[in-house]
Protein backbone atom coordinates (compact mmCIF):
# COMPACT_ATOMS: atom_id res chain seq x y z
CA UNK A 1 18.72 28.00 -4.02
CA UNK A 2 18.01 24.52 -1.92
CA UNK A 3 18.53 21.79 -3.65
CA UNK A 4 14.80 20.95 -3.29
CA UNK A 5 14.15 24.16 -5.05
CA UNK A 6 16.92 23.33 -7.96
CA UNK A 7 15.30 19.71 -8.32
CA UNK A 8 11.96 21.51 -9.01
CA UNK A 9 12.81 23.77 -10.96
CA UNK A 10 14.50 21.36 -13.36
CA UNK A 11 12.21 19.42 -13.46
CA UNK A 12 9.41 22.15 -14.39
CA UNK A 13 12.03 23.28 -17.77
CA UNK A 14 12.41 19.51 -18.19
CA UNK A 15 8.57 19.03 -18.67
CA UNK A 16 8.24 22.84 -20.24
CA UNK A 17 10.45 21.69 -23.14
CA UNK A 18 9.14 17.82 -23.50
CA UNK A 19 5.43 19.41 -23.72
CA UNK A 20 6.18 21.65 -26.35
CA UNK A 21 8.00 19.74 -28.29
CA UNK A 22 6.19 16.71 -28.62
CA UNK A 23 2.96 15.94 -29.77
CA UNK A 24 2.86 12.35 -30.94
CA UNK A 25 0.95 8.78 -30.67
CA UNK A 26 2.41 7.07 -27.44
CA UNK A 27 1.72 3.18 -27.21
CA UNK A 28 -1.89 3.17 -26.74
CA UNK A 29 -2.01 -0.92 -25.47
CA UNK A 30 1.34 -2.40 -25.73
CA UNK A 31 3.08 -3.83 -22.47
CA UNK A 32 6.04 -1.01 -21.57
CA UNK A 33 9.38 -1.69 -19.35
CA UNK A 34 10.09 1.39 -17.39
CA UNK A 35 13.30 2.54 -15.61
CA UNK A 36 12.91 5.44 -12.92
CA UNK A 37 15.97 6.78 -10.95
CA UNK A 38 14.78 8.60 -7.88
CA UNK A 39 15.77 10.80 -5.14
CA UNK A 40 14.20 11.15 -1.73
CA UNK A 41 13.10 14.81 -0.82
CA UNK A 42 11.82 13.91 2.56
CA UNK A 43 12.25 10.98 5.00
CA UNK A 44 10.02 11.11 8.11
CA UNK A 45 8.86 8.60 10.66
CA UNK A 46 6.18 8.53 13.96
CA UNK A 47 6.57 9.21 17.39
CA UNK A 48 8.68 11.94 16.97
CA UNK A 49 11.37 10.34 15.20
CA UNK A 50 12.55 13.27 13.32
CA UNK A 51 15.20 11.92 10.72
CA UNK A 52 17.60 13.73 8.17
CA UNK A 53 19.90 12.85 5.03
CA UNK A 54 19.91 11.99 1.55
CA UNK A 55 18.14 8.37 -0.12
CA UNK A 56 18.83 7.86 -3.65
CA UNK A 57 17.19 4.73 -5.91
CA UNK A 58 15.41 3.57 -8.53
CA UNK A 59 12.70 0.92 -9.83
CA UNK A 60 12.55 -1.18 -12.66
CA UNK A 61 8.88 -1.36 -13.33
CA UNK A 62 6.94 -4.11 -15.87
CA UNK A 63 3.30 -2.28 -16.91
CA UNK A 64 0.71 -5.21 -18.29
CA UNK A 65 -1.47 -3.26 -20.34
CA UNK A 66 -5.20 -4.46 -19.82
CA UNK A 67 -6.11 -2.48 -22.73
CA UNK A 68 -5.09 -5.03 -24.98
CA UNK A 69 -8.30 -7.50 -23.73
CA UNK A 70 -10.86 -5.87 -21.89
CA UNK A 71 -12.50 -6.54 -18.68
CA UNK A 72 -15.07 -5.31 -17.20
CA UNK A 73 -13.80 -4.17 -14.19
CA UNK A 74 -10.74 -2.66 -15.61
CA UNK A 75 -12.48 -0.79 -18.47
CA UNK A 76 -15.18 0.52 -15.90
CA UNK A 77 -12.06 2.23 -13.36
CA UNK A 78 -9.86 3.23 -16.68
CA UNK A 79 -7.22 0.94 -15.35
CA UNK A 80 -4.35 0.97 -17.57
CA UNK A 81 -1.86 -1.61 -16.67
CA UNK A 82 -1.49 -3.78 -13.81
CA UNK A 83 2.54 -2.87 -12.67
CA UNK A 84 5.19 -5.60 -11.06
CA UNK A 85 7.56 -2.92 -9.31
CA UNK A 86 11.20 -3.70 -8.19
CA UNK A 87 12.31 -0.54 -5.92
CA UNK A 88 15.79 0.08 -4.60
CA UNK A 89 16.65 2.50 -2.18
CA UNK A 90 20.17 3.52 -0.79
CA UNK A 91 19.33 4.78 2.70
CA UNK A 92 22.77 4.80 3.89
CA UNK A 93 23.06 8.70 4.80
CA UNK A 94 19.49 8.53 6.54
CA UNK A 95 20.07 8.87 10.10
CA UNK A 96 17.81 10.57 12.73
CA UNK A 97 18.07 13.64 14.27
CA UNK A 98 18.53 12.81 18.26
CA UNK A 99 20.73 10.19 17.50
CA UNK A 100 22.22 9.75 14.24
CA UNK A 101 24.25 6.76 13.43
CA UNK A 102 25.86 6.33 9.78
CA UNK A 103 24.15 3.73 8.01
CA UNK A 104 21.45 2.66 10.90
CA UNK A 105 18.80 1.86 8.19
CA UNK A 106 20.88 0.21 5.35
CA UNK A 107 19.49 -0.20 1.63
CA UNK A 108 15.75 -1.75 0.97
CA UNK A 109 14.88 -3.63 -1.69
CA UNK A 110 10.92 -3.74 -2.77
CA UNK A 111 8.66 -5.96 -4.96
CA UNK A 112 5.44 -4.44 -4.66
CA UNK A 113 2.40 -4.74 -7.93
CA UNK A 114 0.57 -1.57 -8.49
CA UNK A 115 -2.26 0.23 -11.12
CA UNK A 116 -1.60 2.94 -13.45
CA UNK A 117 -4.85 5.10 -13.29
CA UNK A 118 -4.67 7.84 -16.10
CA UNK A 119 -6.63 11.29 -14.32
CA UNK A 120 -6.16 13.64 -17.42
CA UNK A 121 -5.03 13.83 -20.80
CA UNK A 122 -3.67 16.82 -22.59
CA UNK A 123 -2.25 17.15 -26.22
CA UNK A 124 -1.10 13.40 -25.44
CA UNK A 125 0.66 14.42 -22.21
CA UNK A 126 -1.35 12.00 -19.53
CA UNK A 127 -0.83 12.64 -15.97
CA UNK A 128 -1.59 9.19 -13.77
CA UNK A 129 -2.10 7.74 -10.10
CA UNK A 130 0.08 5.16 -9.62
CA UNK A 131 -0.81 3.10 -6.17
CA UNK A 132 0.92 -0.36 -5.12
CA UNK A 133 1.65 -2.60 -2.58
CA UNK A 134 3.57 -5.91 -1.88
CA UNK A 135 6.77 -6.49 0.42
CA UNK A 136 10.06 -4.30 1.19
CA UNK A 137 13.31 -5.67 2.84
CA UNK A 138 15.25 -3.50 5.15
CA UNK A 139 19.11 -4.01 5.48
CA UNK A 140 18.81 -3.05 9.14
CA UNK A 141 15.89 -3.46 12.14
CA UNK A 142 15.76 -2.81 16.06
CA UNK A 143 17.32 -6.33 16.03
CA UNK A 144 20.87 -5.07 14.55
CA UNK A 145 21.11 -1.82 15.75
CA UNK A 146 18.29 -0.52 17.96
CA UNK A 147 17.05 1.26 15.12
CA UNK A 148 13.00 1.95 16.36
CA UNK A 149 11.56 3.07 13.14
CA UNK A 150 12.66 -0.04 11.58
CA UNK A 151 11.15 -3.25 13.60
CA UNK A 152 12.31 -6.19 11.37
CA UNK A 153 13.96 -6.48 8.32
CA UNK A 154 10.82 -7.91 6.13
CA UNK A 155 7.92 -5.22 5.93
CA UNK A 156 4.64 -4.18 4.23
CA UNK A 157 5.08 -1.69 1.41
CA UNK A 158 2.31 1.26 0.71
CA UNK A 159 3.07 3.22 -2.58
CA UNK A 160 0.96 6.33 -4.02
CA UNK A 161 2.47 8.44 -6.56
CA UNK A 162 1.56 10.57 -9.45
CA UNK A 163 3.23 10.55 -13.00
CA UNK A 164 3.25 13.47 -15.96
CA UNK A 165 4.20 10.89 -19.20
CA UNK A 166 5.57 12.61 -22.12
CA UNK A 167 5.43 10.18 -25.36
CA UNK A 168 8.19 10.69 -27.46
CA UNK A 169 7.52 8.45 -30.32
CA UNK A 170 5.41 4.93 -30.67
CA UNK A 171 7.23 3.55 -28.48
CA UNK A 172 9.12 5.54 -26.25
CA UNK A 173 7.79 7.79 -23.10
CA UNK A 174 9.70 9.54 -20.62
CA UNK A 175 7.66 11.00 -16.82
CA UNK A 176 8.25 12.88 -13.78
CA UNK A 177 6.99 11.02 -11.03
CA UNK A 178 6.56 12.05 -7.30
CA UNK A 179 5.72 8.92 -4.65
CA UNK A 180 5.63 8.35 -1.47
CA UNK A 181 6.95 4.80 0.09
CA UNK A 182 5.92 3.65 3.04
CA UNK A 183 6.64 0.73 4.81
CA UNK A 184 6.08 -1.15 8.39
CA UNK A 185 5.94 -4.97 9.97
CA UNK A 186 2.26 -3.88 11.06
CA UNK A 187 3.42 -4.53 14.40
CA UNK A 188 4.45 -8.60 14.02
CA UNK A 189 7.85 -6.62 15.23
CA UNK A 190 7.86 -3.50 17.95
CA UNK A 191 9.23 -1.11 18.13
CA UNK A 192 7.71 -0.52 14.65
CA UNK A 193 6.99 3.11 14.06
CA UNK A 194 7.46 3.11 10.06
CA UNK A 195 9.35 4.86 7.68
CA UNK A 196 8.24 7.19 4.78
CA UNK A 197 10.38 8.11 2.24
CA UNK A 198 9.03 10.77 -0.49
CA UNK A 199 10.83 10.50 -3.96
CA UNK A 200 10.99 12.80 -6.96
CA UNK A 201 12.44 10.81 -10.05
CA UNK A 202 12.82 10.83 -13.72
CA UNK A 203 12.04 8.05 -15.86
CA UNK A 204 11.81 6.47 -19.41
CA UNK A 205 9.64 3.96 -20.38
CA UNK A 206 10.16 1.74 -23.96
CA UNK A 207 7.30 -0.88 -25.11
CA UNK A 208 7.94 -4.05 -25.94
CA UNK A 209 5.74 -5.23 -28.14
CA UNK A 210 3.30 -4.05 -31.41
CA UNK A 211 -0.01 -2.14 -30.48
CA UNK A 212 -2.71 -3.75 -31.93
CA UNK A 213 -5.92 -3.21 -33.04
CA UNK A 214 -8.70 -3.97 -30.42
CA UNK A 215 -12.23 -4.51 -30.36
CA UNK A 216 -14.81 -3.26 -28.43
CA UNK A 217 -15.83 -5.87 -26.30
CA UNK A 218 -19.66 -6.16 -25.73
CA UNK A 219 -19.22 -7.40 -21.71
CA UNK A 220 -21.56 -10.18 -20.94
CA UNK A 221 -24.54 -10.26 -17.69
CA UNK A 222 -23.18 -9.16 -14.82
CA UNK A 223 -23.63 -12.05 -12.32
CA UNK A 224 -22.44 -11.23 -9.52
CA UNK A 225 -24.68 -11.44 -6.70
CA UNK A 226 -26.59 -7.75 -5.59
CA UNK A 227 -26.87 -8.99 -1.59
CA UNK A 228 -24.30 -10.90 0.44
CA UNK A 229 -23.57 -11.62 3.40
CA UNK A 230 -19.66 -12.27 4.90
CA UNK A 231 -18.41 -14.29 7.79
CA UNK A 232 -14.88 -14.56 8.30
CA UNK A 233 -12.10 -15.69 10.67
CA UNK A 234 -8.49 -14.81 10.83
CA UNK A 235 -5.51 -15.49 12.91
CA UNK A 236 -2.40 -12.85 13.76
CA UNK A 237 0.01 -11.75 16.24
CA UNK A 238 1.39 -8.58 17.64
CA UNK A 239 5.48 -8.72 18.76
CA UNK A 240 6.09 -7.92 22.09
CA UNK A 241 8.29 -4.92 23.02
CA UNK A 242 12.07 -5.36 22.19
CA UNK A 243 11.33 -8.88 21.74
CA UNK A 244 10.87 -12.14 18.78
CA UNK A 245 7.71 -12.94 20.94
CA UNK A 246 4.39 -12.68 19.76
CA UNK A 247 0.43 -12.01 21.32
CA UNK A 248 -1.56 -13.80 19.19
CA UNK A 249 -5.28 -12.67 18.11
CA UNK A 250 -7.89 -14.27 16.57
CA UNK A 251 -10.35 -11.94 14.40
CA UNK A 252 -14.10 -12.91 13.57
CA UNK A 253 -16.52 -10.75 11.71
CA UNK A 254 -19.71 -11.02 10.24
CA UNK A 255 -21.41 -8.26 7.89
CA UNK A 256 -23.91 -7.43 5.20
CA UNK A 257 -22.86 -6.24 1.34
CA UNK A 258 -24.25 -4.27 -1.22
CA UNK A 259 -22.68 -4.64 -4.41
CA UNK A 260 -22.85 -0.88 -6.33
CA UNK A 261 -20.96 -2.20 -9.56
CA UNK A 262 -18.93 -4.40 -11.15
CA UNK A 263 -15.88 -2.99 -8.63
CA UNK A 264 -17.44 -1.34 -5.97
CA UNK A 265 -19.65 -2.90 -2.88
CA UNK A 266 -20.52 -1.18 0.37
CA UNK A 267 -20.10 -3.35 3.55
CA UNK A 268 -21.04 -2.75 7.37
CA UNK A 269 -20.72 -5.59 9.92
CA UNK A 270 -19.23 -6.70 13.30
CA UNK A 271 -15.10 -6.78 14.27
CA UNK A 272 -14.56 -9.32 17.18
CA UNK A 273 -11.01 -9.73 18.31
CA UNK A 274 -10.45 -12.61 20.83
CA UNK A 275 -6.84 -11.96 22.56
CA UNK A 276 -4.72 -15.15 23.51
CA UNK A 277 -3.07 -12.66 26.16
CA UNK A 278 -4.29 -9.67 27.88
CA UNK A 279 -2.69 -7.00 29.56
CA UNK A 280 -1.45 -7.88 32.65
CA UNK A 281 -0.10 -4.24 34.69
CA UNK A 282 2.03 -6.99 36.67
CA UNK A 283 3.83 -8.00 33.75
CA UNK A 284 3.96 -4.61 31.95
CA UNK A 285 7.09 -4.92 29.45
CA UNK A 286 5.39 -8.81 28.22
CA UNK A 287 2.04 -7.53 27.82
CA UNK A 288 2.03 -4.15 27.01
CA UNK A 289 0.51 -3.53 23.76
CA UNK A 290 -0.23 0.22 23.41
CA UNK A 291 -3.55 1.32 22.23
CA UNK A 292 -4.25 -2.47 21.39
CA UNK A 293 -3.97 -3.37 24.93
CA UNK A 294 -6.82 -4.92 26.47
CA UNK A 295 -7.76 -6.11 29.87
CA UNK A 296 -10.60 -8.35 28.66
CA UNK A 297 -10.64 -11.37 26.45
CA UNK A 298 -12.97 -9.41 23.59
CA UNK A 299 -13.27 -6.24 22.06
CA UNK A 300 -16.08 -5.71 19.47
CA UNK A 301 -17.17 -3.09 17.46
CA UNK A 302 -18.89 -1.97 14.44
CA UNK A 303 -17.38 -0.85 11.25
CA UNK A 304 -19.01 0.29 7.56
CA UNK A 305 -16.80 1.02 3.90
CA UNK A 306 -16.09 -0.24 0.42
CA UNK A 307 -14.13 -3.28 -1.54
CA UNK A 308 -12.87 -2.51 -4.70
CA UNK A 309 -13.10 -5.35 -6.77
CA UNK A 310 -10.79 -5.92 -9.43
CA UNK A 311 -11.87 -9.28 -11.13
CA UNK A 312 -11.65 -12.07 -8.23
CA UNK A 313 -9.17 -9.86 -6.21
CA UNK A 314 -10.95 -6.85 -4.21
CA UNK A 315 -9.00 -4.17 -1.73
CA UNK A 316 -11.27 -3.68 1.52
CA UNK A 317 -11.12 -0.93 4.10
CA UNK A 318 -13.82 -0.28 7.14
CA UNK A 319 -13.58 2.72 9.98
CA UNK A 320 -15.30 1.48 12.97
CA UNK A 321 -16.63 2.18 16.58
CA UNK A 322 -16.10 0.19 19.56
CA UNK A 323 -19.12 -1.17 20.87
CA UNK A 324 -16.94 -2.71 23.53
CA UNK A 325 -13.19 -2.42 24.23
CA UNK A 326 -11.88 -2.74 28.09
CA UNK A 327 -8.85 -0.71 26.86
CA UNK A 328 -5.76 0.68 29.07
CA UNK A 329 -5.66 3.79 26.85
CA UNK A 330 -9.08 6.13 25.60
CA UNK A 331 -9.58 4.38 22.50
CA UNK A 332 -12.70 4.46 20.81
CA UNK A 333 -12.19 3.70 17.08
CA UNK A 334 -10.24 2.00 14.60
CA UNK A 335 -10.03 0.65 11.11
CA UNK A 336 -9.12 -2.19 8.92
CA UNK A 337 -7.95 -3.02 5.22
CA UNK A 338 -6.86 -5.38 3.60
CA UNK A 339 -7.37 -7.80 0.71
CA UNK A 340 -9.68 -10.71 -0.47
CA UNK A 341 -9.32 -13.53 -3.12
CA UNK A 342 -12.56 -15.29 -4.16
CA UNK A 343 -11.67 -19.49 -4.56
CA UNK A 344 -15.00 -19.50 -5.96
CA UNK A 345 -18.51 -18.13 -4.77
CA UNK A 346 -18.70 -19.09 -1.54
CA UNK A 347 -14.98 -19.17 0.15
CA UNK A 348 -12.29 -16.25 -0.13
CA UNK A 349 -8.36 -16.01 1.38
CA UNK A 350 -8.10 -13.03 3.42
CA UNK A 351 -5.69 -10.77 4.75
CA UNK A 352 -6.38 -8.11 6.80
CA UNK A 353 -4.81 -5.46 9.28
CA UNK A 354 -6.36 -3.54 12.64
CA UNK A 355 -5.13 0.12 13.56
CA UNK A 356 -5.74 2.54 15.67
CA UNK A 357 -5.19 6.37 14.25
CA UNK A 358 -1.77 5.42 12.11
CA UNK A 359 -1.07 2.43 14.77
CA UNK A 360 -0.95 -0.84 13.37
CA UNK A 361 -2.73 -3.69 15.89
CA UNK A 362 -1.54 -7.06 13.85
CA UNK A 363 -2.24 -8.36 10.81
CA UNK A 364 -4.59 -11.39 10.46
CA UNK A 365 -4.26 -14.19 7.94
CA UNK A 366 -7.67 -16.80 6.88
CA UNK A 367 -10.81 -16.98 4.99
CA UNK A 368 -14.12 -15.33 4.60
CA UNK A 369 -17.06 -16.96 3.71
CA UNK A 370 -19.65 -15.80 1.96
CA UNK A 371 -23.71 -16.29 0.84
């Protein structure tokens, strides 16, 4: 038997026996502390960067539980906690396939903040999404040992995992979890092809504090505006190839929203990306900038999706068409995401990031006005 098949099947009997055995009241809205040691099952990269080995880790994980004072917003997705995640991940036997070296990716270290999102509940066994973001550190980069799925050592973090809890008694849970990890520069470093790792682990969780009782809140007006409209700027750079240069951009868009509910509005408007340098054939290795390379000044194009808004903070993403793009490879359409904080109702911070397919363009820092 593989040891991916042994690791399953334990933890199916694992589950088999926790499910039958107990059937009690887990904390309902007390803040929990959670330990999960992991152990990757996959490690896999882009452009054909096959990779092999073993990762072993763990997170220490802090769950706020909103249930304990009710907001809109949180009690209309079923959010419930808002997570601060420390993940640690020994990568030294990770090596890739066409040319393994022993320890070419080192150990990461992650703070990333996250949702719990329960899906169903069973006989008080809850399965739950468990999405996050926030920054990883990588021990080594292209700029220690050539490494090209690692571009610098400080990177983006993407997290999406799902979680069986088992309540054991008021105050103690233990879960299965499966996640995937990924994380990337979006392209402030290149080479910068990523790295996913995909993690099985076993966990317990132990509250810290009293449930108590809560009210139902009645939820006031909603006042947020039905009709807006967005215009926003933003400033980034790509690295340049094998290099601590950078291209800067500078990102404009303008766009219409609907707001849906309390979380949800539907946006379409107009990407304009104003490049500082274009591609210049004679100058191929300084300029080259894969499918982001340009030969003009502009590229515009149109683009339409949601924000999820959770309180002042929302989570954007848009797929768009090029309405113009003077590109050196066939590219036709790309999207964005990123993230928003409303200052008050007129004037947001913004982050936001440009890809093509799974290729990250830059990520662009500024503000976004809106009426």
């Amino acid at each position: 038997m593989s040891n991916l098949s042994k690791t399953t099947h334990q933890l199916v009997l694992f589950l088999g026996v926790m499910i039958s055995t107990f059937v009690v009241n887990a904390q309902q809205n007390s803040h929990t502390l959670e330990f999960n040691l992991q152990k990757a099952i996959s490690s896999f990269s882009a452009n054909q960067n096959k990779l092999q080995g073993d990762a072993y880790g763990g997170e220490l994980i802090f769950h706020y539980n909103v249930n304990r004072k009710e907001r809109r917003w949180s009690s209309d997705l079923g959010i419930k906690s808002i997570d601060v995640i420390f993940n640690y991940k020994r990568m030294n036997d990770i090596t890739r396939v066409a040319d393994p070296m022993k320890g070419e990716f080192g150990d990461s270290y992650g703070l990333l903040g996250g949702l719990t999102f329960p899906l169903v509940n069973i006989n008080k066994v809850e399965l739950e999404f468990t999405p996050g973001f926030g920054v990883l550190y990588a021990g080594e980069s292209w700029y220690t040992n050539e490494n090209p799925v690692v571009g610098s050592k400080l990177n983006f973090g993407l997290k999406a995992g799902l979680k069986l809890n088992v309540p054991i008694n008021e105050k103690t849970s233990v879960a299965a979890n499966l996640d995937v990890l990924h994380y990337s520069n979006g392209g402030t470093r290149v080479p910068n092809n990523g790295l996913n790792v995909v993690s099985v682990g076993l966990s317990v969780a132990r509250a810290l504090n009293d449930n108590v009782e809560v009210e139902k809140t009645t939820f006031e007006k909603e006042t947020y505006r039905k009709h807006s409209f967005d215009f926003g700027v933003n400033v980034g750079r790509r690295g340049v190839y094998q290099s601590r240069d950078g291209l800067w951009r500078t990102g404009l868009y303008g766009g219409y929203n609907y707001r849906l509910k309390s979380y949800l509005s539907l946006g379409a408007g107009i990407d304009a990306v104003y490049y500082h340098t274009v591609y210049d054939p004679s100058r191929n290795l300084e300029t080259y900038q894969s499918k982001a390379s340009s030969f003009d000044r502009w590229r515009v194009g149109a683009a339409i999706g949601p924000d999820l808004w959770l309180g002042n903070f929302a989570f954007m993403a848009k797929y768009g068409y090029y309405i113009h793009y003077n590109s050196l490879l066939p590219v036709k359409v790309y999207w964005t995401a990123g993230g928003k904080y409303k200052l008050n109702n007129w004037l947001a911070l913004q982050s936001k990031i440009y890809i093509h397919q799974t290729e990250a363009d830059f990520v662009g820092f500024g503000i976004l006005l809106t009426r």
